[in-house]
N, C-alpha and C. Protein backbone atom coordinates (compact mmCIF):
# COMPACT_ATOMS: atom_id res chain seq x y z
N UNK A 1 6.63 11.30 24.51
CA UNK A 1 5.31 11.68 24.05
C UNK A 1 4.90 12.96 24.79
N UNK A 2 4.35 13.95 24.47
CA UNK A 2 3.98 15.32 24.74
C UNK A 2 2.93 14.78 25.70
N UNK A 3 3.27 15.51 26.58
CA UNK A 3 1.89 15.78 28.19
C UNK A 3 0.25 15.80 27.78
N UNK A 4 0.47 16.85 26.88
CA UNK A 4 -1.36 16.53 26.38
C UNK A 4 -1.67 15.05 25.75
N UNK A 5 -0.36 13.89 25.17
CA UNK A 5 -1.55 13.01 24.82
C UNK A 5 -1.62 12.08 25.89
N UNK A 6 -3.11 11.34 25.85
CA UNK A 6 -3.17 10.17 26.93
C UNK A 6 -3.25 8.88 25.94
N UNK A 7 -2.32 8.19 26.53
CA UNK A 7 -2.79 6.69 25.48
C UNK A 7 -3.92 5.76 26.46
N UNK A 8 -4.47 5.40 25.46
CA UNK A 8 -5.98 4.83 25.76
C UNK A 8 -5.65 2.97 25.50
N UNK A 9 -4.97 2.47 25.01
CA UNK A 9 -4.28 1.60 24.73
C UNK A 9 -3.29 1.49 23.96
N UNK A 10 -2.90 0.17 24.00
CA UNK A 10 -2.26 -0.51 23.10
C UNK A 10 -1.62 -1.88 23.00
N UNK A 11 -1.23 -2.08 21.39
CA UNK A 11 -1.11 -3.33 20.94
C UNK A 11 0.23 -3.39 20.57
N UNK A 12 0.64 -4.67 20.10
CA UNK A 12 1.84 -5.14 19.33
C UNK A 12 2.41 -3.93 18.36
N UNK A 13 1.30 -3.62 17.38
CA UNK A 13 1.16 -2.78 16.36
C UNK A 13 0.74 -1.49 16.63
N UNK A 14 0.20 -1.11 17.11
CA UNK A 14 -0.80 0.40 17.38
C UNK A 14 -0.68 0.61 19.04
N UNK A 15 -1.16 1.75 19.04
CA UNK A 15 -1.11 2.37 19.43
C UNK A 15 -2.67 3.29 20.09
N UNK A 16 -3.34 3.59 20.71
CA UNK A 16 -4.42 4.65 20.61
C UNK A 16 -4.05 5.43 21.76
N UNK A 17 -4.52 6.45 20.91
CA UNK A 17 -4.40 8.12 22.06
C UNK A 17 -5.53 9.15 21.88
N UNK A 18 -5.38 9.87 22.43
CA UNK A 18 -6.56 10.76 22.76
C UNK A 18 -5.55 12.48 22.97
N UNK A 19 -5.89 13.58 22.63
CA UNK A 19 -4.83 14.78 22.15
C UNK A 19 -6.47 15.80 22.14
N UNK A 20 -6.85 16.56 23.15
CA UNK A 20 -7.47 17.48 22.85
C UNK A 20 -9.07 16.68 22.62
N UNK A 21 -9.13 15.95 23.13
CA UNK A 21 -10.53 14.81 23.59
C UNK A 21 -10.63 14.19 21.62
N UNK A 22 -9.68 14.65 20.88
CA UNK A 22 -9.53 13.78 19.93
C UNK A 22 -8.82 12.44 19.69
N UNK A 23 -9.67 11.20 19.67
CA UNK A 23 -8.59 9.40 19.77
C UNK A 23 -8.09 9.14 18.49
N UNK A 24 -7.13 8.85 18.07
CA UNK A 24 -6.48 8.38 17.25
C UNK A 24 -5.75 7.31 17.13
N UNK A 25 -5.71 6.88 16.27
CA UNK A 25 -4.22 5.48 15.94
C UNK A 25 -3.07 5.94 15.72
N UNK A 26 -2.00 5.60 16.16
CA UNK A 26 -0.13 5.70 16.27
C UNK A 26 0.13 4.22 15.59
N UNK A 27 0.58 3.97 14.84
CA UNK A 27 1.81 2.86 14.82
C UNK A 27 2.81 2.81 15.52
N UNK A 28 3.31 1.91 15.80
CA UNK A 28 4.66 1.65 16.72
C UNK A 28 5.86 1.61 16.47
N UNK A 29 6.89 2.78 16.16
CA UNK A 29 7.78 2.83 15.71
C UNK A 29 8.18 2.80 14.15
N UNK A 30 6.60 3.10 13.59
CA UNK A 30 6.58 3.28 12.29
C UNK A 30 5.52 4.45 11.89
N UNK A 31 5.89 5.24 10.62
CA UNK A 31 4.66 6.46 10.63
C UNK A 31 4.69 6.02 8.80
N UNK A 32 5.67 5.99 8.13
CA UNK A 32 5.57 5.93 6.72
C UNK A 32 5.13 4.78 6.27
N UNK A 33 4.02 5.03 5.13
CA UNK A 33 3.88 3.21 4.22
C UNK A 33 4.01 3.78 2.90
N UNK A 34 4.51 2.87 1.60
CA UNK A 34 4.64 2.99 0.94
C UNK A 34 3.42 2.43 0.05
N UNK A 35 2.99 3.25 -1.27
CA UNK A 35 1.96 2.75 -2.00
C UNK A 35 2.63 2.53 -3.52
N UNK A 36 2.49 1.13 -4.15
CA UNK A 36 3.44 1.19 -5.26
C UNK A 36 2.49 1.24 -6.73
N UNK A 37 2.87 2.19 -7.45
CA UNK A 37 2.20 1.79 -8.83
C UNK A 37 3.17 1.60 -10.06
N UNK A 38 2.95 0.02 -10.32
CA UNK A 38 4.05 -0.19 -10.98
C UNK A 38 3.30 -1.23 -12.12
N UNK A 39 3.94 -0.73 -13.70
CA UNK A 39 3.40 -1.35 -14.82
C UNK A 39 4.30 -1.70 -15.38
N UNK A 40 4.29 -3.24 -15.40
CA UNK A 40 5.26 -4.33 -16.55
C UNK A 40 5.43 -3.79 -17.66
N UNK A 41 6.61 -4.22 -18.28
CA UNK A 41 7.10 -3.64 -19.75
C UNK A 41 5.38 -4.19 -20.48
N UNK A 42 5.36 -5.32 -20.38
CA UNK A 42 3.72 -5.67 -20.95
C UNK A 42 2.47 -5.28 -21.01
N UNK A 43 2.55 -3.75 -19.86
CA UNK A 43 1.37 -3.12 -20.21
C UNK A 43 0.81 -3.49 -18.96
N UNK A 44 1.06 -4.39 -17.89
CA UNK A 44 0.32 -4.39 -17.30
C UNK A 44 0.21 -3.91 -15.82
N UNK A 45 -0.62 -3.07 -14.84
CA UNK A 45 -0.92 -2.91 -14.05
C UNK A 45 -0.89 -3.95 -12.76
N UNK A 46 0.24 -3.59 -11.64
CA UNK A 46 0.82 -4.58 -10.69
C UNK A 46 -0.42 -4.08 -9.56
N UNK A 47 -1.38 -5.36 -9.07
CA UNK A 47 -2.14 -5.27 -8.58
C UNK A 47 -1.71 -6.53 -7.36
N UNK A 48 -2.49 -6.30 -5.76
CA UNK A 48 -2.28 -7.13 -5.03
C UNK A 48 -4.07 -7.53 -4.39
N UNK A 49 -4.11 -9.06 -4.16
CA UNK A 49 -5.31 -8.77 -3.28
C UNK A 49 -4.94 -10.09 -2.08
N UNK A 50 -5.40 -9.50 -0.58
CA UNK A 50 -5.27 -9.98 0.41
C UNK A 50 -6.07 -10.06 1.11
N UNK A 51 -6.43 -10.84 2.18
CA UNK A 51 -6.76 -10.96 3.22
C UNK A 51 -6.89 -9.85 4.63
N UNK A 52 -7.89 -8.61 4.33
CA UNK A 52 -7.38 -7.81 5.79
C UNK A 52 -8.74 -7.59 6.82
N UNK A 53 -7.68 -7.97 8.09
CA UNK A 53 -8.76 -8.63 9.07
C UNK A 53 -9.35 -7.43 9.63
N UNK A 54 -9.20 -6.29 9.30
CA UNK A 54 -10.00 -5.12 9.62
C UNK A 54 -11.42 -4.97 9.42
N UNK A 55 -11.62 -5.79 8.02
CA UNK A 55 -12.88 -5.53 7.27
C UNK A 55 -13.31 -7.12 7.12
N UNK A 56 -12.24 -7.73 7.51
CA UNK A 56 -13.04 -9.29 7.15
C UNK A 56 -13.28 -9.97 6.03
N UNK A 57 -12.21 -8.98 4.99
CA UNK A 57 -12.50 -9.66 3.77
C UNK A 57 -10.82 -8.94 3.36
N UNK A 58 -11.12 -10.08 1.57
CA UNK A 58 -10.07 -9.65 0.84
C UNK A 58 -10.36 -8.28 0.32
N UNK A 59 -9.06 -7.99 -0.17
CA UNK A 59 -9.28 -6.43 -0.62
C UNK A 59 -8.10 -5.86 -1.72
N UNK A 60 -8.51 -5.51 -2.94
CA UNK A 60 -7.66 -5.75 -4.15
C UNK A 60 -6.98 -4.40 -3.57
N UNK A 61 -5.20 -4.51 -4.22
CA UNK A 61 -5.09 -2.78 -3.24
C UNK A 61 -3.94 -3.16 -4.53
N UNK A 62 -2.93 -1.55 -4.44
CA UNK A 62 -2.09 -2.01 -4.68
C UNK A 62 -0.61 -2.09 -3.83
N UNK A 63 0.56 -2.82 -4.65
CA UNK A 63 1.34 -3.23 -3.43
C UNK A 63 1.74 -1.93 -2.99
N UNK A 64 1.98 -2.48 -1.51
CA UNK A 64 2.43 -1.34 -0.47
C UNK A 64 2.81 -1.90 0.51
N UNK A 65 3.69 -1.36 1.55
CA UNK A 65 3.85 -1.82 3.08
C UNK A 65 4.49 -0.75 3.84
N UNK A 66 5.08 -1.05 4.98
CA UNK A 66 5.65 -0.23 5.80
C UNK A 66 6.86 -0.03 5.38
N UNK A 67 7.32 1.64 5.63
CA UNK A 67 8.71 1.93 6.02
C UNK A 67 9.50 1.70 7.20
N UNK A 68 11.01 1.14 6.98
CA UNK A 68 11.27 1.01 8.39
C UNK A 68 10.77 -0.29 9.30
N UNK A 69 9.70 -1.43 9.10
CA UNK A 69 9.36 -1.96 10.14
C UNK A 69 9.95 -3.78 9.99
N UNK A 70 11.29 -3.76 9.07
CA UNK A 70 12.09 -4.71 9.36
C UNK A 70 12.90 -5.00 10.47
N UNK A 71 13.07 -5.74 11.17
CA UNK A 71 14.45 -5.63 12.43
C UNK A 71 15.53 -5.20 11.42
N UNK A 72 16.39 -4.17 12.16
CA UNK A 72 17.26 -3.18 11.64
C UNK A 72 17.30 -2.67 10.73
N UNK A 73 15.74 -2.41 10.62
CA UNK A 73 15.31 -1.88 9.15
C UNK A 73 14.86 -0.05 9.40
N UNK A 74 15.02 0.65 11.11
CA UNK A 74 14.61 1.64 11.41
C UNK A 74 15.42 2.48 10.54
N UNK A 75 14.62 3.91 10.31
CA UNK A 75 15.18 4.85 9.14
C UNK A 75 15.54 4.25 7.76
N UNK A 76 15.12 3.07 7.27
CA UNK A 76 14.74 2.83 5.94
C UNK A 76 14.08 4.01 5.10
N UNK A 77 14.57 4.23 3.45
CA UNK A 77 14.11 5.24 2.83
C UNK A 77 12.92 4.46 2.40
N UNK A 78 12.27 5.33 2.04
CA UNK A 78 11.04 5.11 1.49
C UNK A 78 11.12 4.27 -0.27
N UNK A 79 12.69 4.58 -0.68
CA UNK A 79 12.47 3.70 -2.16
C UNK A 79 13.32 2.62 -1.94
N UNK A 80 13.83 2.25 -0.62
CA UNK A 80 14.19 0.62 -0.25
C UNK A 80 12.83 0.00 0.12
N UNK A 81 12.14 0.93 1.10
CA UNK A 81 10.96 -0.20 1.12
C UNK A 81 10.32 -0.38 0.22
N UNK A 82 10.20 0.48 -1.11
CA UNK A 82 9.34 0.36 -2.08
C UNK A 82 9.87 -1.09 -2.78
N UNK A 83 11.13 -0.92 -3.05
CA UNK A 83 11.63 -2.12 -4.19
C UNK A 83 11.21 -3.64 -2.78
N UNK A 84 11.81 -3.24 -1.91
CA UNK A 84 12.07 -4.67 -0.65
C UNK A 84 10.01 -5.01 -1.23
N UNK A 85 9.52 -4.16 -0.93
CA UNK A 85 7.99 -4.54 -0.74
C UNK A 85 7.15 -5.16 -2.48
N UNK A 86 7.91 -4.32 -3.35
CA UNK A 86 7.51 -4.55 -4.56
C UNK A 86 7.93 -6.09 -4.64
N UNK A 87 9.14 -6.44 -4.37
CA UNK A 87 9.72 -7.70 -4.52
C UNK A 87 8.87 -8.62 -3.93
N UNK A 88 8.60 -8.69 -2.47
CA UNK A 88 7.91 -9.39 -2.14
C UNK A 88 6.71 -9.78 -2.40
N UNK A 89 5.72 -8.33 -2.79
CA UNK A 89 4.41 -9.27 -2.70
C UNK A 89 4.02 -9.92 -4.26
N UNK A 90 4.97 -8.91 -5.39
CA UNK A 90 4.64 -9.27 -6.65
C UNK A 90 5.72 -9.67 -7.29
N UNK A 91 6.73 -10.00 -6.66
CA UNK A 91 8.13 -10.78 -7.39
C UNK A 91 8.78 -9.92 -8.68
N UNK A 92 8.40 -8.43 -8.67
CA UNK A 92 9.26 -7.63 -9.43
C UNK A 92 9.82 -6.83 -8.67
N UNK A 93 10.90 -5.97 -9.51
CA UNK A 93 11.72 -4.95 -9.06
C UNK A 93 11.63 -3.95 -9.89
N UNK A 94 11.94 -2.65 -9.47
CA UNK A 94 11.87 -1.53 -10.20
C UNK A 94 13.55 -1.13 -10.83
N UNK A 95 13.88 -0.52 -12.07
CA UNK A 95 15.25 0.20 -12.16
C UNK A 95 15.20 1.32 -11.29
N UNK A 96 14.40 2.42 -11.16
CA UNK A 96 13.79 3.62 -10.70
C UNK A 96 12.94 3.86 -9.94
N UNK A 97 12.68 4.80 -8.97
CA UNK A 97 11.31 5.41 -8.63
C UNK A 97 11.27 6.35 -8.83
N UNK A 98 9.89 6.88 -8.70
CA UNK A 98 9.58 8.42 -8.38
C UNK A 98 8.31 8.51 -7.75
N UNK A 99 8.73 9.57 -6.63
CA UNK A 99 7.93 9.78 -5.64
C UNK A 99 6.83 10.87 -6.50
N UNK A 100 5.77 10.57 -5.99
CA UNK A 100 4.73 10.99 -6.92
C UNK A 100 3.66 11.88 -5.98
N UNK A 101 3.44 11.46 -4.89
CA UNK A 101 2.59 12.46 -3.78
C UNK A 101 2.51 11.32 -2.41
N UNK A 102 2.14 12.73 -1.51
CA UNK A 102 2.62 12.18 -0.01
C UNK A 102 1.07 12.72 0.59
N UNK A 103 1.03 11.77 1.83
CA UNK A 103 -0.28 12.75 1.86
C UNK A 103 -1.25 11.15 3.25
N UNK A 104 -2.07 12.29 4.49
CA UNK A 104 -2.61 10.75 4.73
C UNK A 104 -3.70 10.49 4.50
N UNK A 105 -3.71 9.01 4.67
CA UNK A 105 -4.87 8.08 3.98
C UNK A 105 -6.09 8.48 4.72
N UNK A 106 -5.92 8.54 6.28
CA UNK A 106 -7.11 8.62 7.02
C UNK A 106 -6.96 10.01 8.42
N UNK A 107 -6.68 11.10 7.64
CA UNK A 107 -6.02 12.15 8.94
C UNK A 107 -7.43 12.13 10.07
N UNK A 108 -8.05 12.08 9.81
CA UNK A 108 -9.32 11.90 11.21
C UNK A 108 -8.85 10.46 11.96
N UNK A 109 -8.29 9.56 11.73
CA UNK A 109 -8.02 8.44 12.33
C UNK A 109 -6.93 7.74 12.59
N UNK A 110 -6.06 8.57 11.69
CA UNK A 110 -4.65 7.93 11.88
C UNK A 110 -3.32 8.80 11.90
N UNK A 111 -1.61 8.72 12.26
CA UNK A 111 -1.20 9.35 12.49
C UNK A 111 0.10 9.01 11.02
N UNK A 112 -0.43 8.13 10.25
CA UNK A 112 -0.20 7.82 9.60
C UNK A 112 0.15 8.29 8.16
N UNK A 113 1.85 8.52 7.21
CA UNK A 113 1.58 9.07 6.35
C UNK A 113 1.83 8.32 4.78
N UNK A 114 0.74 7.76 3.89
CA UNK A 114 1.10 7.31 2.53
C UNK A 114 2.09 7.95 1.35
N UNK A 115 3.12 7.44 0.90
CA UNK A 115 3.50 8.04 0.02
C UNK A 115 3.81 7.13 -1.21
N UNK A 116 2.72 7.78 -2.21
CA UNK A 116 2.70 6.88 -3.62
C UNK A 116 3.92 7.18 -4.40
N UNK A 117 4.75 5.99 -4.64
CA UNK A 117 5.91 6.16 -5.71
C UNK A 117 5.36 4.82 -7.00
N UNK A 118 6.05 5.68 -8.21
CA UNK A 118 5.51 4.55 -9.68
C UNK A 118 7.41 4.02 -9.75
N UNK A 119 7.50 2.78 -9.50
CA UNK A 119 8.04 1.95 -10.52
C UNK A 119 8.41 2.03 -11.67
N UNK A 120 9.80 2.26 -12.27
CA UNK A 120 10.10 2.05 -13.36
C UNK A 120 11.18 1.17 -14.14
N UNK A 121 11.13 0.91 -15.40
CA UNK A 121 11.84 -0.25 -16.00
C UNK A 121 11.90 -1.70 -14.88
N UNK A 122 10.29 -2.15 -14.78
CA UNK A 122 10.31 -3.09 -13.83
C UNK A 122 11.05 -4.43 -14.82
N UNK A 123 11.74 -5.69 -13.70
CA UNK A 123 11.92 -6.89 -14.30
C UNK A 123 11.61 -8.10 -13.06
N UNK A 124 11.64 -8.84 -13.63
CA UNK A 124 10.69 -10.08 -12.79
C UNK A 124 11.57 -10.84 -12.41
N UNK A 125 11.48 -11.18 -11.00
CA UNK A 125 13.09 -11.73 -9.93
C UNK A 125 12.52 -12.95 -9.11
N UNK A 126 10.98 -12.92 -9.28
CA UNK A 126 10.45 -14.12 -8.37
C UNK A 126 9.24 -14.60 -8.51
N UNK A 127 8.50 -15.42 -7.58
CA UNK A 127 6.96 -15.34 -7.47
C UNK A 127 6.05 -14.32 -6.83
N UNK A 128 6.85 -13.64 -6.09
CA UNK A 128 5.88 -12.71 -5.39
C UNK A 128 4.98 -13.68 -4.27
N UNK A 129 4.01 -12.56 -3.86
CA UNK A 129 2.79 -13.82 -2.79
C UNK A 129 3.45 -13.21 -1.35
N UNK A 130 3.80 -12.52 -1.29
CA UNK A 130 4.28 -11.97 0.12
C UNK A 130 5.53 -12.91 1.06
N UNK A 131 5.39 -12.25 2.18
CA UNK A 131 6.91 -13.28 3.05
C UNK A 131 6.38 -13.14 4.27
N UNK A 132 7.15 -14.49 5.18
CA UNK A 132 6.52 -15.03 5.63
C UNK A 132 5.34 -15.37 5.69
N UNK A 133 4.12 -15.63 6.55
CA UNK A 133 2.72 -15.83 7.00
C UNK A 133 1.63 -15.66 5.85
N UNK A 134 1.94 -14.47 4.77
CA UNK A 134 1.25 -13.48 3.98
C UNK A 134 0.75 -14.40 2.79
N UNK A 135 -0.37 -14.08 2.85
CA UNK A 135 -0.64 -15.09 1.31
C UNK A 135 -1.78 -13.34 0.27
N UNK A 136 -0.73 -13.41 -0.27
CA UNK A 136 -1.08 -12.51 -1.65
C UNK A 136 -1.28 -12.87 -2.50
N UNK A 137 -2.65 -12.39 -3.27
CA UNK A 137 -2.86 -12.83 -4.86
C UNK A 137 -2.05 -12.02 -5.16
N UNK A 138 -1.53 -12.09 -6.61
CA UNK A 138 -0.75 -10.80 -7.52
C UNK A 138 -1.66 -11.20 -8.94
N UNK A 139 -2.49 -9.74 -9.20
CA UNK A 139 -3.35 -9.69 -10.31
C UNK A 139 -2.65 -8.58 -11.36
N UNK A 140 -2.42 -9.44 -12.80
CA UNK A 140 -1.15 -8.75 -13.55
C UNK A 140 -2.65 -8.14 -14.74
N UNK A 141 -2.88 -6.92 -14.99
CA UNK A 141 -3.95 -6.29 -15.31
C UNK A 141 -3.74 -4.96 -16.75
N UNK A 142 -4.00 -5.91 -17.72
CA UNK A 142 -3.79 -4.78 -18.57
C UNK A 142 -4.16 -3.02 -18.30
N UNK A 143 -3.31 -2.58 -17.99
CA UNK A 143 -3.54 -0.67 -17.80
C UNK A 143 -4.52 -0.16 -18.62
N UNK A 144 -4.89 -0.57 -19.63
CA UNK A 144 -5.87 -0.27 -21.06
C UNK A 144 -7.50 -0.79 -20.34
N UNK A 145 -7.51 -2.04 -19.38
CA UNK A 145 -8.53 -2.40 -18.94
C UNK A 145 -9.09 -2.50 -17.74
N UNK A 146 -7.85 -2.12 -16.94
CA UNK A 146 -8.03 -1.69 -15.18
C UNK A 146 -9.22 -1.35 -14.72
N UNK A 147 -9.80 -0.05 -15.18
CA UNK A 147 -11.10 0.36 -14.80
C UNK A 147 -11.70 -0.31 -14.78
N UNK A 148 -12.02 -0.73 -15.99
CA UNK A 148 -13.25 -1.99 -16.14
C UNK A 148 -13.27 -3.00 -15.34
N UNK A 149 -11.81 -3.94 -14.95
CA UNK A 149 -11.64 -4.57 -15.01
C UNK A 149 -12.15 -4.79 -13.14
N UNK A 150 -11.53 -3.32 -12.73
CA UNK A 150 -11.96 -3.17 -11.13
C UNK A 150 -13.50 -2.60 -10.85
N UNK A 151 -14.04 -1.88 -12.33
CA UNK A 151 -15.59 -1.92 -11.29
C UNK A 151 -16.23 -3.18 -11.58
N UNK A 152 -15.90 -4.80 -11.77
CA UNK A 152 -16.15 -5.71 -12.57
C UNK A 152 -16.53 -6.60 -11.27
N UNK A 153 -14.94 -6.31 -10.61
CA UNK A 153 -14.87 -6.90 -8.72
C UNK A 153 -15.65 -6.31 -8.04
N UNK A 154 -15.87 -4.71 -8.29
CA UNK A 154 -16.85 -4.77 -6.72
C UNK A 154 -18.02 -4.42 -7.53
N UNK A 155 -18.67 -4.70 -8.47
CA UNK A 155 -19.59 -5.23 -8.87
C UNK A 155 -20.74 -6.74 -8.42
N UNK A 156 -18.71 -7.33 -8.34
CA UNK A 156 -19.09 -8.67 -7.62
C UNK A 156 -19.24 -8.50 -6.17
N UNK A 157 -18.89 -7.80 -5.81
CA UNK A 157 -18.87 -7.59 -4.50
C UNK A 157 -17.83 -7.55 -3.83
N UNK A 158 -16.54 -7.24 -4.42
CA UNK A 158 -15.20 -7.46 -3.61
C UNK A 158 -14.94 -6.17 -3.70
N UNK A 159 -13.90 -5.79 -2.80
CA UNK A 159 -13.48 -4.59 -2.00
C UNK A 159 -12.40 -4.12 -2.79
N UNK A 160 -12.14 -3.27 -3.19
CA UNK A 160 -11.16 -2.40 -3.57
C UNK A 160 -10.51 -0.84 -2.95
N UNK A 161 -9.52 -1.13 -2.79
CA UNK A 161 -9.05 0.37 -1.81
C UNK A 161 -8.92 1.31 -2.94
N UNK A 162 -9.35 1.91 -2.54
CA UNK A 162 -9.72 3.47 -3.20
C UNK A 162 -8.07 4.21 -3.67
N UNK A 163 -7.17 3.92 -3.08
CA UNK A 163 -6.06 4.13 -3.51
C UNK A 163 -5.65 3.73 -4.51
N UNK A 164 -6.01 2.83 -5.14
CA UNK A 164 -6.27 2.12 -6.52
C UNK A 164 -6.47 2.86 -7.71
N UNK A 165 -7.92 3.61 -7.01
CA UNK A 165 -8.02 4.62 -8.86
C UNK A 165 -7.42 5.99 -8.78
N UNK A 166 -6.82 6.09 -7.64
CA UNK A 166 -5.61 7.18 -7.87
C UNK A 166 -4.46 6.73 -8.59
N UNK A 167 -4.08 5.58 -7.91
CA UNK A 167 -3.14 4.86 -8.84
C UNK A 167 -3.30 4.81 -10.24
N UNK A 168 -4.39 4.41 -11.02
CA UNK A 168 -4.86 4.50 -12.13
C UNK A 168 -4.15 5.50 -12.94
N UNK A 169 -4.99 6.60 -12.09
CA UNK A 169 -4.89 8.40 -12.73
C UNK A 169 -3.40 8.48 -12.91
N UNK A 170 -2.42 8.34 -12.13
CA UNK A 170 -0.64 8.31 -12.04
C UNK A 170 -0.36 7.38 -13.27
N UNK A 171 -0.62 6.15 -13.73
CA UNK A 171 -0.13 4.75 -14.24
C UNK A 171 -0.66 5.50 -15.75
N UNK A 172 -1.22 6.70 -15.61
CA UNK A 172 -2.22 7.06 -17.39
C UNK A 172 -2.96 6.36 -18.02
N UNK A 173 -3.97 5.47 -17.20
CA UNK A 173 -4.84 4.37 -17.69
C UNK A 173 -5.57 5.38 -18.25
N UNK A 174 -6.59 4.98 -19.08
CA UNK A 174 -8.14 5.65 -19.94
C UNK A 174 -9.13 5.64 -18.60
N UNK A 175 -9.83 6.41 -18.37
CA UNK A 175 -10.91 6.76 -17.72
C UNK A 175 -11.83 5.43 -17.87
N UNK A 176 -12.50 5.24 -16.30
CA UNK A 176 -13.52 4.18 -16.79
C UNK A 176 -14.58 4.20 -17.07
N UNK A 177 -15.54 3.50 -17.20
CA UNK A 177 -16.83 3.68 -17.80
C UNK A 177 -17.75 3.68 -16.75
């Protein structure tokens, strides 16, 4: 680690430092996550919602996870973790990817970088619901009704990550209302 940063703590997972009296979050031996947007031959929009203890609530997102943070999973590409992660939380697989944009989620706070890839010629290999510990909804969402369908939830009051209606814009859903 370079002389100017000071780490201020850390955890299992993270990391905090401080670089020029600016604090930030590090992950630990991981910098890439993957964000997946992936639509069933059926039209429909592969949606996840979980449990995240950041905010204290569930939060509809779509699937994604870390690059790399399997045991002997370091230097994993980014479209193994996509399919490994697609598999898991929503029990499909992709024929294809394509990397679609890179970019981070939170550069004031994190050291962290997202890169959205879409899924293609998906087919269905399981239940999905995540692995180990993880308990995932998987919400299968007509693409034609997504919008609606998500200002409907936080209408109700549930949380949706904003990475979502980017996803949208990529997947060529209709604009929402």
């Amino acid at each position: 680690m370079a002389d100017d940063v000071e780490v201020l703590g850390e955890g299992r997972h993270l990391r905090l430092l401080r670089r020029r009296g600016w604090e930030f979050v590090t992950r630990r031996g991981v910098r890439d996550i993957v964000v997946l947007i992936a639509v069933t031959p059926g039209g429909e929009l592969l949606l996840v919602e979980q449990h995240r203890e950041a905010v204290g609530a569930a939060v509809i997102e779509l699937p994604a996870g870390l690059a790399g943070d399997e045991p002997g999973a370091a230097g994993e590409g980014l479209e193994d973790a996509a399919q490994r992660e697609l598999r898991e939380e929503t029990g499909w697989e992709a024929t294809t990817w394509e990397r679609l944009a890179s970019g981070p989620p939170s550069a004031g706070a994190s050291s962290e970088v997202v890169t959205l890839l879409r899924g293609r010629g998906l087919v269905r290999r399981g239940p999905g619901g995540g692995a180990g510990d993880e308990r995932i909804r998987v919400h299968t969402v007509p693409l034609a009704a997504a919008a609606g369908w998500l200002g409907a939830q936080q209408a109700a009051g549930r949380l949706v990550d904003p990475k979502v209606w980017a996803g949208l814009w990529f997947a060529g859903a209709p604009p929402g209302q």
